[in-house]
C-alpha atoms as a PDB file:
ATOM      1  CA  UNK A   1     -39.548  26.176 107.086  1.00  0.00           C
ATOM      2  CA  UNK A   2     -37.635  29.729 107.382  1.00  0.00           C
ATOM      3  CA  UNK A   3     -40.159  33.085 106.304  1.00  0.00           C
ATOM      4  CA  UNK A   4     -37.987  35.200 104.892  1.00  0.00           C
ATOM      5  CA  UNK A   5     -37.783  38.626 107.012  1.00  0.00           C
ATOM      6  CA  UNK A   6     -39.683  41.288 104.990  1.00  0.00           C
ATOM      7  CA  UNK A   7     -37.063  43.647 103.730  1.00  0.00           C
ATOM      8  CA  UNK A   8     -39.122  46.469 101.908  1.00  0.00           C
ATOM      9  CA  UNK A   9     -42.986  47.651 103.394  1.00  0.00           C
ATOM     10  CA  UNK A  10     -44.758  48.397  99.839  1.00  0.00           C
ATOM     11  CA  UNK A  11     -47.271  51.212 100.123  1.00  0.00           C
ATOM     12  CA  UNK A  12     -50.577  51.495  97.953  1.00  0.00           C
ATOM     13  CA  UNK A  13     -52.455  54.495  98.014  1.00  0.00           C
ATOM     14  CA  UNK A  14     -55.925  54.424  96.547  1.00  0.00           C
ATOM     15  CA  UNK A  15     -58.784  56.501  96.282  1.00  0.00           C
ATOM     16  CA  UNK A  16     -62.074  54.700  94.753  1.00  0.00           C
ATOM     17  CA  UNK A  17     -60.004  52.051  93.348  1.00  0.00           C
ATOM     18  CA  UNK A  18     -62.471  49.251  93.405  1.00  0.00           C
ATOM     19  CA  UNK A  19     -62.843  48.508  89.763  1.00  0.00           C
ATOM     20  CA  UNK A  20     -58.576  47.860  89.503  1.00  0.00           C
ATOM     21  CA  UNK A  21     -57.283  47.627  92.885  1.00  0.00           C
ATOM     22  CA  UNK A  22     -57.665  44.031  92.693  1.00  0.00           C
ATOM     23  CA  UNK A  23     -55.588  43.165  90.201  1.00  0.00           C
ATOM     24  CA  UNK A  24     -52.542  45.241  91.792  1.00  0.00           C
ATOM     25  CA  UNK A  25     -53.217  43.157  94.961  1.00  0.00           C
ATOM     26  CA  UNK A  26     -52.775  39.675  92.763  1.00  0.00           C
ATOM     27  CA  UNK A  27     -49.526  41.163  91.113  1.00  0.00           C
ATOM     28  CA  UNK A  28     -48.629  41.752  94.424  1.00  0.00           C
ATOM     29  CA  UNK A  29     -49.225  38.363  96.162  1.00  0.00           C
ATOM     30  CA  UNK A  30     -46.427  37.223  93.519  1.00  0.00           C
ATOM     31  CA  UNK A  31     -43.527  39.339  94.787  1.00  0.00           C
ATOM     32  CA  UNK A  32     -40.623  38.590  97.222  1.00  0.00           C
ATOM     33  CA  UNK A  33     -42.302  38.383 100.980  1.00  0.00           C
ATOM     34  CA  UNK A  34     -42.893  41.818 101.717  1.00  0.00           C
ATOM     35  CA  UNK A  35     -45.381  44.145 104.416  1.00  0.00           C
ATOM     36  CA  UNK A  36     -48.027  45.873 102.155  1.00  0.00           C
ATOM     37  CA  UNK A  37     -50.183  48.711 103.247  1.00  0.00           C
ATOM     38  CA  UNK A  38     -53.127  50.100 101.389  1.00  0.00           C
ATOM     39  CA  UNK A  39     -53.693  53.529 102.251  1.00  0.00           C
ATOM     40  CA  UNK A  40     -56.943  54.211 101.422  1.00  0.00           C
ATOM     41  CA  UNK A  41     -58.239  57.586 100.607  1.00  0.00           C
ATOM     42  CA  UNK A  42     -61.684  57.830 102.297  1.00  0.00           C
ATOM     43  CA  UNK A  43     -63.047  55.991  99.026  1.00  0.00           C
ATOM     44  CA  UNK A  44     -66.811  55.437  98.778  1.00  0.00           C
ATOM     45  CA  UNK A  45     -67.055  53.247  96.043  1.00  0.00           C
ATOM     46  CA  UNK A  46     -66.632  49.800  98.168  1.00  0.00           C
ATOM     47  CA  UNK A  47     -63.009  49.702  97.958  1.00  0.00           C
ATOM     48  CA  UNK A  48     -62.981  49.223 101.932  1.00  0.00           C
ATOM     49  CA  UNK A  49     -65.062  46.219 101.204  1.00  0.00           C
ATOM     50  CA  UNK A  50     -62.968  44.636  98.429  1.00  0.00           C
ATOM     51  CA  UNK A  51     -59.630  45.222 100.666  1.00  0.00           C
ATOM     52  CA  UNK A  52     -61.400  43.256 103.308  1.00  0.00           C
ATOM     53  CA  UNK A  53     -62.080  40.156 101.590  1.00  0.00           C
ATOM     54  CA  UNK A  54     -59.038  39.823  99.445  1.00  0.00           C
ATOM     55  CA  UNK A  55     -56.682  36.964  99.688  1.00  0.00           C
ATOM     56  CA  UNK A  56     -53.740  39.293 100.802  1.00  0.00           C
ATOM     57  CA  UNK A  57     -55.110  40.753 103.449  1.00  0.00           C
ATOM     58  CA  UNK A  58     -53.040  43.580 102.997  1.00  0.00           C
ATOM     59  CA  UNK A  59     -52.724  45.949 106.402  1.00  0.00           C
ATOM     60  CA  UNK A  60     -55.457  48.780 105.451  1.00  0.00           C
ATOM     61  CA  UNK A  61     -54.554  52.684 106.657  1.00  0.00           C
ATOM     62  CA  UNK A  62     -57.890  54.256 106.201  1.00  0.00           C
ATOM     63  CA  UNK A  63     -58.375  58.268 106.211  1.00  0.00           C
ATOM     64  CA  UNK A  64     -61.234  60.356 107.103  1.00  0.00           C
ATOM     65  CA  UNK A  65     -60.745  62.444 103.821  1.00  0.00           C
ATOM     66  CA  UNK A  66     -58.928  62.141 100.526  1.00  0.00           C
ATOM     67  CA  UNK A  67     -55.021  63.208 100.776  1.00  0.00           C
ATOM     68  CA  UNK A  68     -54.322  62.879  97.645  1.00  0.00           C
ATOM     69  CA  UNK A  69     -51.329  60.708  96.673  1.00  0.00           C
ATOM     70  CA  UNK A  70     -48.315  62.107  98.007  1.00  0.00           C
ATOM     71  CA  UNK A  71     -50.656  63.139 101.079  1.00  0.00           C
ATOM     72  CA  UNK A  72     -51.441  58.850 101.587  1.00  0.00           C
ATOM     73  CA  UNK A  73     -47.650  58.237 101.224  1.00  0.00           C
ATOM     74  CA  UNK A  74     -47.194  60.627 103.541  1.00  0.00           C
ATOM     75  CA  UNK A  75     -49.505  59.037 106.062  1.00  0.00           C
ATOM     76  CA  UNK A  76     -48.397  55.454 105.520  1.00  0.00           C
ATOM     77  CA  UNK A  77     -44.475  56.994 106.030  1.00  0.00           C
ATOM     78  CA  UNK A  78     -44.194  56.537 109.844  1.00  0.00           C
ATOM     79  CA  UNK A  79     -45.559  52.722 110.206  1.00  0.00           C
ATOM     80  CA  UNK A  80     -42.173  51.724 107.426  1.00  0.00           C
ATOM     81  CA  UNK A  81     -39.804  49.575 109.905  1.00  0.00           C
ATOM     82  CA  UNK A  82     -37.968  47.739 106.873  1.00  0.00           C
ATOM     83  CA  UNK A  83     -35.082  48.723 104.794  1.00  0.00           C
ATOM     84  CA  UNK A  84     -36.986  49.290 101.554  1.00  0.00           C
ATOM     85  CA  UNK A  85     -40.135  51.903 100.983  1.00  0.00           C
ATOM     86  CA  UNK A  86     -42.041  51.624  98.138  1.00  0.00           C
ATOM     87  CA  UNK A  87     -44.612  53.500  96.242  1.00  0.00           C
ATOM     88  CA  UNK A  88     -47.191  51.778  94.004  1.00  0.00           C
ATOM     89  CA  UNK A  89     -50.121  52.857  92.354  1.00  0.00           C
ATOM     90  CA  UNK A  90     -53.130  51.283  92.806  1.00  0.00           C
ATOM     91  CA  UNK A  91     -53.648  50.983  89.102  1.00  0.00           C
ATOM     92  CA  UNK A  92     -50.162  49.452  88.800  1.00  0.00           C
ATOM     93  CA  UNK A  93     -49.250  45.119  87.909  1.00  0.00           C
ATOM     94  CA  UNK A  94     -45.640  44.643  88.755  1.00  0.00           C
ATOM     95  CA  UNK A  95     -44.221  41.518  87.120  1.00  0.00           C
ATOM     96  CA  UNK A  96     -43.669  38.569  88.948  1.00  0.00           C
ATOM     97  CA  UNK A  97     -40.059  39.854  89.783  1.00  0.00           C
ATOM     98  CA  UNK A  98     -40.469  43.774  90.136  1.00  0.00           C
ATOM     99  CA  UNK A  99     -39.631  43.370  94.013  1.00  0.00           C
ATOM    100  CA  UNK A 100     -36.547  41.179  93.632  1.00  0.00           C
ATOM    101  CA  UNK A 101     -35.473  43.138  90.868  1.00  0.00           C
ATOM    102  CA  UNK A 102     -35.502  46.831  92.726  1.00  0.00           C
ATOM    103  CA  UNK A 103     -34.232  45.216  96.531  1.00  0.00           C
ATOM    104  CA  UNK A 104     -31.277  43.269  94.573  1.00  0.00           C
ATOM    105  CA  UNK A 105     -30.650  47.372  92.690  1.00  0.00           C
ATOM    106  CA  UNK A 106     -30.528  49.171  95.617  1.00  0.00           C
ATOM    107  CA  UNK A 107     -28.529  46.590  97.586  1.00  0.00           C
ATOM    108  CA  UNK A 108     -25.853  46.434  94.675  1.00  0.00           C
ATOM    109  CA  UNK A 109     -25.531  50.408  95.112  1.00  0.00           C
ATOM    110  CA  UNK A 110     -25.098  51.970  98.574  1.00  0.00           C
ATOM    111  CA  UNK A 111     -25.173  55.132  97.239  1.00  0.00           C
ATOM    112  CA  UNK A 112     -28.586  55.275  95.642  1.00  0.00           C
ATOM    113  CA  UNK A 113     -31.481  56.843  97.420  1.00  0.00           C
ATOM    114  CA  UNK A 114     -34.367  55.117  95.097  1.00  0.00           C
ATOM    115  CA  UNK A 115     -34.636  52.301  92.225  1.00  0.00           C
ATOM    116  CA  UNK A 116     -37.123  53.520  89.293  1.00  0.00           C
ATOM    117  CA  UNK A 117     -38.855  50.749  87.444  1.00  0.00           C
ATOM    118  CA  UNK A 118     -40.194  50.297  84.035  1.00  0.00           C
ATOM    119  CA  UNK A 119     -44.141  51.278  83.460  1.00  0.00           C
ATOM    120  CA  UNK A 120     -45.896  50.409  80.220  1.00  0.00           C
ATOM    121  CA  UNK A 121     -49.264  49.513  79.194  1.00  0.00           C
ATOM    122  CA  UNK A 122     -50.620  48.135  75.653  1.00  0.00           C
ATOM    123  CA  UNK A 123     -49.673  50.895  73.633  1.00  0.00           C
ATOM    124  CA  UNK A 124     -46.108  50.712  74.678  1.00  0.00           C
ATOM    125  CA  UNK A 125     -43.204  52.234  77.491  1.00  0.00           C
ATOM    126  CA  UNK A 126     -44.801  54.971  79.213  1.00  0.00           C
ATOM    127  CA  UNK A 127     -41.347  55.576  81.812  1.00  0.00           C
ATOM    128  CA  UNK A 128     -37.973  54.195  82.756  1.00  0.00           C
ATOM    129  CA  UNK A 129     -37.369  57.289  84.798  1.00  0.00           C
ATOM    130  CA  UNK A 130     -37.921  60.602  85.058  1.00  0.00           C
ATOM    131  CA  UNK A 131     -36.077  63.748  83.115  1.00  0.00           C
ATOM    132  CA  UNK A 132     -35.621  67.443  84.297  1.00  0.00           C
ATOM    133  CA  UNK A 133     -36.234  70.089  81.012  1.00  0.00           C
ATOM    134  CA  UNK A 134     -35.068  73.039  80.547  1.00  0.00           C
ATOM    135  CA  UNK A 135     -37.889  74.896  82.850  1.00  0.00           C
ATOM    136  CA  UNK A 136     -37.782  72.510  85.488  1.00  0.00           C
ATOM    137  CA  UNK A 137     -40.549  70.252  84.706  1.00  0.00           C
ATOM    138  CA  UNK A 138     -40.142  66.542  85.596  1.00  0.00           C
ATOM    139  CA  UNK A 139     -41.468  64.499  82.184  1.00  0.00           C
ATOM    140  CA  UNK A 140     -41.083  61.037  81.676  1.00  0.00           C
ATOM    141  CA  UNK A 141     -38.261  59.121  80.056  1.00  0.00           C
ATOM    142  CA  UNK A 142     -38.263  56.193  78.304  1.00  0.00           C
ATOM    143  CA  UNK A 143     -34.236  56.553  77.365  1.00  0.00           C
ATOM    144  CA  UNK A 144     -32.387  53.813  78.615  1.00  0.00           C
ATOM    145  CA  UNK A 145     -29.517  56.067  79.958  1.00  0.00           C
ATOM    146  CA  UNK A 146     -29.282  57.031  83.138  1.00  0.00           C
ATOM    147  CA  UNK A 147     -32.412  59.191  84.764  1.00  0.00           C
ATOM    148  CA  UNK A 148     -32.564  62.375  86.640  1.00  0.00           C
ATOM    149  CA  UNK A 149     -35.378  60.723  88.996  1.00  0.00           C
ATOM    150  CA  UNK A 150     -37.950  57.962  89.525  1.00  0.00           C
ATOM    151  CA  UNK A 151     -41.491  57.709  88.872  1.00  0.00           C
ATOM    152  CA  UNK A 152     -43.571  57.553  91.335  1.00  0.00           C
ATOM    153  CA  UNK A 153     -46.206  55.696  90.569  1.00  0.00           C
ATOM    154  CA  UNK A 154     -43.910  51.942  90.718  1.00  0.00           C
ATOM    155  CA  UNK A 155     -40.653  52.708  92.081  1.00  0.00           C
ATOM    156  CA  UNK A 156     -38.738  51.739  95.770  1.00  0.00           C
ATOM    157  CA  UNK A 157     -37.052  54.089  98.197  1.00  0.00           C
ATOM    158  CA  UNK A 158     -33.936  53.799 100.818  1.00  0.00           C
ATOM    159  CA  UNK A 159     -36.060  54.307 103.948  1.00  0.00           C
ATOM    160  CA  UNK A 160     -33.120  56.140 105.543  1.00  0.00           C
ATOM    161  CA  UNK A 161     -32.315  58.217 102.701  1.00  0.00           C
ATOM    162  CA  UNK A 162     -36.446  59.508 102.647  1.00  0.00           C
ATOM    163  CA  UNK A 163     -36.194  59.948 105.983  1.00  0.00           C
ATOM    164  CA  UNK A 164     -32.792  62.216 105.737  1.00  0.00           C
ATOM    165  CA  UNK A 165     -34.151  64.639 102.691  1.00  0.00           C
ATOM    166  CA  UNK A 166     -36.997  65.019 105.087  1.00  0.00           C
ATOM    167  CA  UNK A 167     -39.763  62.910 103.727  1.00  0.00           C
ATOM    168  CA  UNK A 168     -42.611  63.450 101.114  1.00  0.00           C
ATOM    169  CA  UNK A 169     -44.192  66.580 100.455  1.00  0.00           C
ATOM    170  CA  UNK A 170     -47.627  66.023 101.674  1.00  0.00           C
ATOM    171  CA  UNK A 171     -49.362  69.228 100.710  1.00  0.00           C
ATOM    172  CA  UNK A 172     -48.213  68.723  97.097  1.00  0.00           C
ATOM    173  CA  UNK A 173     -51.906  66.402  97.250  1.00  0.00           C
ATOM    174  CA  UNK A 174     -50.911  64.812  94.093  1.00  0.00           C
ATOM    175  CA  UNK A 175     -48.217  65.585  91.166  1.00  0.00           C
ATOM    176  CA  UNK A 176     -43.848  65.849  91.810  1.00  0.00           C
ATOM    177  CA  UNK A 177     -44.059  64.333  94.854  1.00  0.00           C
ATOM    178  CA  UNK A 178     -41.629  62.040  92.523  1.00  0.00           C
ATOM    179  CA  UNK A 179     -39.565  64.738  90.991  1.00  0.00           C
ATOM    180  CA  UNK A 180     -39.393  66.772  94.077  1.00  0.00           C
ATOM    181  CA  UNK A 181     -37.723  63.265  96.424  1.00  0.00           C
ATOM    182  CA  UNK A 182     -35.381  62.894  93.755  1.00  0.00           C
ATOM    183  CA  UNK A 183     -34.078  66.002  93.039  1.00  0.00           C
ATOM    184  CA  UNK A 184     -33.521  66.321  97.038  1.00  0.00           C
ATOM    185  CA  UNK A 185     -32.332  62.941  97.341  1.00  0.00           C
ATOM    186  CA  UNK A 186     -29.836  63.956  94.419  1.00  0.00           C
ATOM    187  CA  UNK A 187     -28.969  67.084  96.359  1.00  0.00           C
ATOM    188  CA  UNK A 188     -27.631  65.512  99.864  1.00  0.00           C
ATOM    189  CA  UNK A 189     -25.578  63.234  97.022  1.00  0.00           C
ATOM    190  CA  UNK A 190     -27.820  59.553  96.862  1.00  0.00           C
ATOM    191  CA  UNK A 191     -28.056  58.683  93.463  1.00  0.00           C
ATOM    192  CA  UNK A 192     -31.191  57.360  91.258  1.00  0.00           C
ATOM    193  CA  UNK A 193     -30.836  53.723  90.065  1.00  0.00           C
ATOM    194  CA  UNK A 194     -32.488  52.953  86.870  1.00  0.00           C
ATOM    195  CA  UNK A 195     -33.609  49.350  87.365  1.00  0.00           C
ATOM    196  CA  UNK A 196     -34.888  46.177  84.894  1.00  0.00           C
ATOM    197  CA  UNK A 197     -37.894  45.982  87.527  1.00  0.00           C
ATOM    198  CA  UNK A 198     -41.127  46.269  84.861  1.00  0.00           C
ATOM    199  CA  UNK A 199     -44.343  47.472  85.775  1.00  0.00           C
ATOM    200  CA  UNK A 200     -47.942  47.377  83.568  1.00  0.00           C
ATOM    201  CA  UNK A 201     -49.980  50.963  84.504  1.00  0.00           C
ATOM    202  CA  UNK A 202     -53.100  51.580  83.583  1.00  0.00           C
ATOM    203  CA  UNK A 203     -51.835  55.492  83.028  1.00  0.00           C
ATOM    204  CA  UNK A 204     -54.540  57.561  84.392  1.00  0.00           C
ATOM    205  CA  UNK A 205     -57.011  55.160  85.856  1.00  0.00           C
ATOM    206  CA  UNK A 206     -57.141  56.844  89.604  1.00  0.00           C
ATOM    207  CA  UNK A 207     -56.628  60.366  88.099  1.00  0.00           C
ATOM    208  CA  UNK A 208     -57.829  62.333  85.421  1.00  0.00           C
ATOM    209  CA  UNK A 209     -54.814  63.521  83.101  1.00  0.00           C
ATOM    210  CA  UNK A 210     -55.100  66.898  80.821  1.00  0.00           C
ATOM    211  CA  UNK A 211     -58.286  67.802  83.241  1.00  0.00           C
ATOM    212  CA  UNK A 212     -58.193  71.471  85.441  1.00  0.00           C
ATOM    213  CA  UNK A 213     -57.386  70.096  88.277  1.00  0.00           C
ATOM    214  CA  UNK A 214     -54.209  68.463  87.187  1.00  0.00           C
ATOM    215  CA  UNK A 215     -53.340  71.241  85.523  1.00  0.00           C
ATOM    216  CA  UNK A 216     -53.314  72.950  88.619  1.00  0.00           C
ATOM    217  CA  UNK A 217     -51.234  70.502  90.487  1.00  0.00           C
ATOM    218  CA  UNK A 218     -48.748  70.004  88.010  1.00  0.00           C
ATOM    219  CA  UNK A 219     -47.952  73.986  87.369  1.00  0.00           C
ATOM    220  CA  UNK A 220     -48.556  74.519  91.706  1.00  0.00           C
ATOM    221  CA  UNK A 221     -46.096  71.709  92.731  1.00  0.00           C
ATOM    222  CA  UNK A 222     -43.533  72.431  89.812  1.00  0.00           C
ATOM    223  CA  UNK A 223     -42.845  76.023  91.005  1.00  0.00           C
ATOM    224  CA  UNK A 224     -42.999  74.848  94.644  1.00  0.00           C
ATOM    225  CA  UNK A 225     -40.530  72.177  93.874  1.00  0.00           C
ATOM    226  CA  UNK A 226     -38.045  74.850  91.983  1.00  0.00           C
ATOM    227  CA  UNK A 227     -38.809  77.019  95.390  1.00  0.00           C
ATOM    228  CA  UNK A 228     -37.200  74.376  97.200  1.00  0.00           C
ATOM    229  CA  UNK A 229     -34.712  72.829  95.160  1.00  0.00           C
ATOM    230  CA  UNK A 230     -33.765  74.714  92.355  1.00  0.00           C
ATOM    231  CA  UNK A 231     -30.649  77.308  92.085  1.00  0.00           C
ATOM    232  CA  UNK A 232     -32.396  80.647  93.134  1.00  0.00           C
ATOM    233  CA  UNK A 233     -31.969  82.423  89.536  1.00  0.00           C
ATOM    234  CA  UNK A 234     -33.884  79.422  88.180  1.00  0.00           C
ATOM    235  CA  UNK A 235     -36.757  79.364  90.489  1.00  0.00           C
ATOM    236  CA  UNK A 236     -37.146  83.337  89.924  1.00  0.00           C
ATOM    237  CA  UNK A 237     -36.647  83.318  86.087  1.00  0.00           C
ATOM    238  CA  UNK A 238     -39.115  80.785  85.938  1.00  0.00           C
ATOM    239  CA  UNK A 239     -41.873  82.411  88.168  1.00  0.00           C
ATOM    240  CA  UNK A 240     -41.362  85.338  86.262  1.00  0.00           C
ATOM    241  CA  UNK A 241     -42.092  83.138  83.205  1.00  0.00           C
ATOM    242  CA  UNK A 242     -45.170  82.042  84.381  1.00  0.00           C
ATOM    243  CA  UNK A 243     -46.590  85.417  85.532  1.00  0.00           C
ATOM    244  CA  UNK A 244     -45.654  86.984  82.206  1.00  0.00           C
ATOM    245  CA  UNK A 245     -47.694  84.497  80.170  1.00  0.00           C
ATOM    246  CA  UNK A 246     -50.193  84.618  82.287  1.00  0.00           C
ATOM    247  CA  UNK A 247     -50.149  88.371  81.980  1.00  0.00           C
ATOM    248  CA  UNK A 248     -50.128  88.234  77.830  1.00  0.00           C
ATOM    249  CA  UNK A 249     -52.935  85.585  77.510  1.00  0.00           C
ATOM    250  CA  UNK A 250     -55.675  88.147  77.655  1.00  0.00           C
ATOM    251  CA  UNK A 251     -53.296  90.324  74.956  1.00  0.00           C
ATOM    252  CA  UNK A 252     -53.094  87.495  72.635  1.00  0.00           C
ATOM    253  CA  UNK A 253     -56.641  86.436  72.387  1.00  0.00           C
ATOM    254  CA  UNK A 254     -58.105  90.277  71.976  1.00  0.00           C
ATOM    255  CA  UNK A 255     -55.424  89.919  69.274  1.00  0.00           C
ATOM    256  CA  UNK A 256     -57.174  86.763  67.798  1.00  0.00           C
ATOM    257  CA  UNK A 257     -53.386  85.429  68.094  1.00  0.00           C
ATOM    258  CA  UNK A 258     -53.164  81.240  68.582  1.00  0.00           C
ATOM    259  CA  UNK A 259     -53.545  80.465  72.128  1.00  0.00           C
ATOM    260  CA  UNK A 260     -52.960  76.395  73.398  1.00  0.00           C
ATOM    261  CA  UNK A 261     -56.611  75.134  74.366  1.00  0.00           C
ATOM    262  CA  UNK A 262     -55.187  73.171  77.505  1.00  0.00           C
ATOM    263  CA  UNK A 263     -56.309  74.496  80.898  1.00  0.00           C
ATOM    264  CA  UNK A 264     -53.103  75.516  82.043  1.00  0.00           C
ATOM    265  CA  UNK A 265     -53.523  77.922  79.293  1.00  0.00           C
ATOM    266  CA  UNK A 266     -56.648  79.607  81.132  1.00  0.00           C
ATOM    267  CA  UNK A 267     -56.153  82.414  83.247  1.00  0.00           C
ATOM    268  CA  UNK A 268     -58.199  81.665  86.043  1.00  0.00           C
ATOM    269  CA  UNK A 269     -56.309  78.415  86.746  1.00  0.00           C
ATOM    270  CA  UNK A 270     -52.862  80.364  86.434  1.00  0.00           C
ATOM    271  CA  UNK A 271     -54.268  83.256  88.580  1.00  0.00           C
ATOM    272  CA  UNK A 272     -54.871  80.774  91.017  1.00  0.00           C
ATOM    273  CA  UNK A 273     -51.661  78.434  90.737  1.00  0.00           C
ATOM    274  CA  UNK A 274     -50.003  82.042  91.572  1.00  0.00           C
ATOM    275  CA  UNK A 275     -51.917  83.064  94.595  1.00  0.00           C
ATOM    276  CA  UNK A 276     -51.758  79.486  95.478  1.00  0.00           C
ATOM    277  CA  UNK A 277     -47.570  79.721  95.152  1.00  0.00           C
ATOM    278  CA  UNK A 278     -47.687  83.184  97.391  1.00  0.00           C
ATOM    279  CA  UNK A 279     -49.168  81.665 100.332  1.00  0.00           C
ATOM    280  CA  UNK A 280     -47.225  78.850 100.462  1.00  0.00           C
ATOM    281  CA  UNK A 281     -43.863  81.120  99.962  1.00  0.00           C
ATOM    282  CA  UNK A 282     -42.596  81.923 103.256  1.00  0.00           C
ATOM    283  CA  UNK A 283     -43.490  77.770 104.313  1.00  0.00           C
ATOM    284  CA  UNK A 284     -41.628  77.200 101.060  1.00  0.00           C
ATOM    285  CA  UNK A 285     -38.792  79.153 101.890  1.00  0.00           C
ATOM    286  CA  UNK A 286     -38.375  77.399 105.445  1.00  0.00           C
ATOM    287  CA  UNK A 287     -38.209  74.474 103.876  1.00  0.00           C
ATOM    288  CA  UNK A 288     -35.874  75.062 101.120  1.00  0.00           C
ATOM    289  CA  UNK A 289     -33.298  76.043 103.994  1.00  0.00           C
ATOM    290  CA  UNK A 290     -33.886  72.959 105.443  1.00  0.00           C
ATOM    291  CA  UNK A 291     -33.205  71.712 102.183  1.00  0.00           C
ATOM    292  CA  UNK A 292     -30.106  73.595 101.512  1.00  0.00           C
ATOM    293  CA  UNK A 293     -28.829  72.253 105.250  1.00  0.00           C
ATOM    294  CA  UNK A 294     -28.633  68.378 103.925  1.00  0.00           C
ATOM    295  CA  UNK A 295     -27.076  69.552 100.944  1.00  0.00           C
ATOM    296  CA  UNK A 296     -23.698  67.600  99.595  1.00  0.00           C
ATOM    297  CA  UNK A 297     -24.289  69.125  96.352  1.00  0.00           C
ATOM    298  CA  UNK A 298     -24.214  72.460  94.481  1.00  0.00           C
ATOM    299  CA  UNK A 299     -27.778  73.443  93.395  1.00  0.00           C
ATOM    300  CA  UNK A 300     -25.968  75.059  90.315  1.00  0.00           C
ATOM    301  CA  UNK A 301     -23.945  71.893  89.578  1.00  0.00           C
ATOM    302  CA  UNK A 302     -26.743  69.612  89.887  1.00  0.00           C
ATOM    303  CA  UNK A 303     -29.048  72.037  87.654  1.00  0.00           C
ATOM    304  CA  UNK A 304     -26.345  72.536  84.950  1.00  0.00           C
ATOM    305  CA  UNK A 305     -25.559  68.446  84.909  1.00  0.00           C
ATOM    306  CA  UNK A 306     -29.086  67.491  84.711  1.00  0.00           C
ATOM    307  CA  UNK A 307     -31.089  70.532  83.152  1.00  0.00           C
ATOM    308  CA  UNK A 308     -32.956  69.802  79.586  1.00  0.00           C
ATOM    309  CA  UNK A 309     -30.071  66.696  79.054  1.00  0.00           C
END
């Protein structure tokens, strides 16, 4: 009997992912033959011991401290041979066909860099894609239109299209690693594919959504990613933006005026998102020429066709 050659090397980062790991791995061991890696974050929770004894076998990349997720794809990035890269959380269950589904996308259209996939869990759709508002956050979609970009947490990547954007941006730890590949790949002209592929996430599971740290990382990596890939004008206005709210928060609440109770409404965290953004700058700035260097199209075009749509 013929194996079929493994076409796309899926990569699984996890940080103490014991408790769901596992059922990830079985979704997994239902796909189209495939290489799987599990990066795993220097978890202490006996996720190295589960990986050992599961029926997959999957190959295990083990770090000697946490990296975060975009830091694990990062890692796992130089050992893809095949075709096909893709990202999976560890809290994700692909359907029997999610593989099959994003190869057979990407091999009907050339000219995509990446495939996105449906997520859901038992509430409902939580993404088809990814969208880019009006101040250059990347939110979720559920439309079933075309998307600006894919989500990271299930989707599959043209290894030579990563590799000519320049990669993932492993410093981001965790947060638009996602938004940040697609609006590159989009700007040296690969396109996003919105696929069929569907994808059960347990949203949240290795992560802790609406909590100060991801507050952090989500306002950090948004202005680093409009450093590096929005139109200049856009990246200043909404630095600016930032600064000046941060700036009147103090104002409105000796005012007794309504302030949001989120944490990325504390000044602290925004104080530090800011110095955070000034050291990075000039590294930022290097980059962005790289950036600009692969570019097939204008950031103002691209901006203006995708912006708040």
């Amino acid at each position: 009997m013929t194996v079929e050659r493994a076409r796309s090397t899926i990569v699984v980062v996890t940080w103490r992912g014991a408790e769901h790991i596992g059922a990830c791995l079985d979704a997994l061991a239902r796909q189209r033959n495939h290489r799987l890696v599990v990066v795993d974050n220097a978890s202490d929770d006996g996720t190295s011991e589960l990986l050992a004894r599961h029926p997959s076998a999957p190959e295990v990349l083990r770090l000697p401290r946490n990296l975060g997720y975009a830091g694990g794809l990062a890692a796992a990035f130089g050992l893809v041979r095949t075709p096909y890269f893709g990202w999976l959380n560890d809290d994700a269950a692909p359907e029997a066909d999610w593989l099959a589904t994003l190869e057979d996308s990407l091999d009907r259209d050339p000219g995509a860099g990446a495939a996105a996939s449906r997520m859901w869990n038992r509430w409902g759709p939580l993404s088809s894609g990814v969208r880019l508002t009006g101040t250059g956050y990347g939110a979720d979609t559920v439309a079933e239109d075309e998307v600006f970009g894919f989500c990271g947490g299930a989707a599959l990547l043209r290894t030579s299209a990563l590799s000519t954007v320049g990669g993932i941006p492993a410093d981001y730890f965790c947060y638009y690693e996602d938004t940040d590949t697609s609006w590159r790949l989009r700007l040296a002209g690969y396109g996003i594919t919105r696929s069929a592929a569907s994808c059960e996430h347990s949203h949240g599971s290795s992560s802790d959504p609406g909590s100060a740290r991801f507050h952090r990382w989500n306002e950090r990596n948004r202005l680093l990613t409009l450093l590096r890939c929005a139109p200049g004008e856009i990246a200043l206005r909404e630095l600016l933006r930032f600064g000046a709210i941060t700036l009147a928060l103090p104002w409105r609440r000796l005012r007794q005026r309504q302030v949001p109770d989120a944490a990325n409404f504390r000044v602290p965290l925004r104080l530090g998102v800011l110095a955070e953004v000034a050291a990075r700058t000039p590294t930022t700035l290097r980059q962005r020429r790289r950036i600009t260097e692969a570019c097939a199209v204008d950031r103002r075009h691209l901006w203006r066709s995708w912006a708040g749509k």
